[in-house]
Protein backbone atom coordinates (compact mmCIF):
# COMPACT_ATOMS: atom_id res chain seq x y z
CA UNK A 1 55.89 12.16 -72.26
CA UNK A 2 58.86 12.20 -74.94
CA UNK A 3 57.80 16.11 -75.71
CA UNK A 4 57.73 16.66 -72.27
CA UNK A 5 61.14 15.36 -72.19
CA UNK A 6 62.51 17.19 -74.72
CA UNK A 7 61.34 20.36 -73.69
CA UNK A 8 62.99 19.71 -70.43
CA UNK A 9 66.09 19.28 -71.83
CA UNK A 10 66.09 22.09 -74.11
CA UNK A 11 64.86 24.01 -71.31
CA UNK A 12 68.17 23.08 -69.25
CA UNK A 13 70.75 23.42 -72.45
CA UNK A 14 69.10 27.18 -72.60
CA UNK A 15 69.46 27.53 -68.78
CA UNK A 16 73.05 26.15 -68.44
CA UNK A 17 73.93 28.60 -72.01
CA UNK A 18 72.61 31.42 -70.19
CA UNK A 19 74.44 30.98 -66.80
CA UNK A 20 78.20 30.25 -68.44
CA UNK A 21 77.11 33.11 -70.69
CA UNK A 22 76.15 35.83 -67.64
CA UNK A 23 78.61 34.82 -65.36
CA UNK A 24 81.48 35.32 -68.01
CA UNK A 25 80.93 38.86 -69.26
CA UNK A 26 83.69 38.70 -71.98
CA UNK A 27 82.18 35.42 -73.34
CA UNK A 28 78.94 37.54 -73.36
CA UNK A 29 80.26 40.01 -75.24
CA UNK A 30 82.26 37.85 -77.36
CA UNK A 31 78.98 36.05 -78.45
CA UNK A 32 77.18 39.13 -78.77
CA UNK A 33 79.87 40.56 -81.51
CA UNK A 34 80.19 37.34 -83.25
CA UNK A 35 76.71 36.62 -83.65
CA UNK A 36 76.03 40.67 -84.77
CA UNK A 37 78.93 39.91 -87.00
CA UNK A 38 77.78 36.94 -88.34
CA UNK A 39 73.83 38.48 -88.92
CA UNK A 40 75.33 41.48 -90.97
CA UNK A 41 77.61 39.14 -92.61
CA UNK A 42 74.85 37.05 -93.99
CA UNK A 43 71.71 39.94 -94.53
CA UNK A 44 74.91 41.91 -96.99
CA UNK A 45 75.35 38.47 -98.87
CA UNK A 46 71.42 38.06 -99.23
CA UNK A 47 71.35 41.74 -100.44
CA UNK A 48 74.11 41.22 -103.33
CA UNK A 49 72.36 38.15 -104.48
CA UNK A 50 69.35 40.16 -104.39
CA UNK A 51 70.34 42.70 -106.49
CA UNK A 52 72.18 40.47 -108.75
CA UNK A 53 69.05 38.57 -109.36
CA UNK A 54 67.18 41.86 -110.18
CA UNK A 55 69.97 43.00 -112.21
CA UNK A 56 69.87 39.43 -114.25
CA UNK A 57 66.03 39.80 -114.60
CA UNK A 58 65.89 43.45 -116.14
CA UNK A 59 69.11 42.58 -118.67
């Protein structure tokens, strides 16, 4: 019963996200850029630590 509950819940937070989300199209977009900006933000940091790692290894 609890999972059942908290699937139900989740369920609704998702729901309620999506509607506020879809029926504001600049929020939507908003989102959209921030979250694209914050992906490529953190895939170029693991990418510099990457190659410094590599770069530290073959010294």
């Amino acid at each position: 019963m609890d999972a059942a509950l908290k699937k139900g819940v989740a369920l609704v937070v998702v729901v309620f996200i999506g509607f506020y989300l879809f029926t504001d199209p600049t929020g939507l977009a908003g989102f959209t850029r921030d979250g694209a900006d914050a992906i490529w933000s953190g895939l170029q940091r693991l990418f510099d630590a990457l190659q410094q790692f590599i770069r530290t290894l073959t010294a």
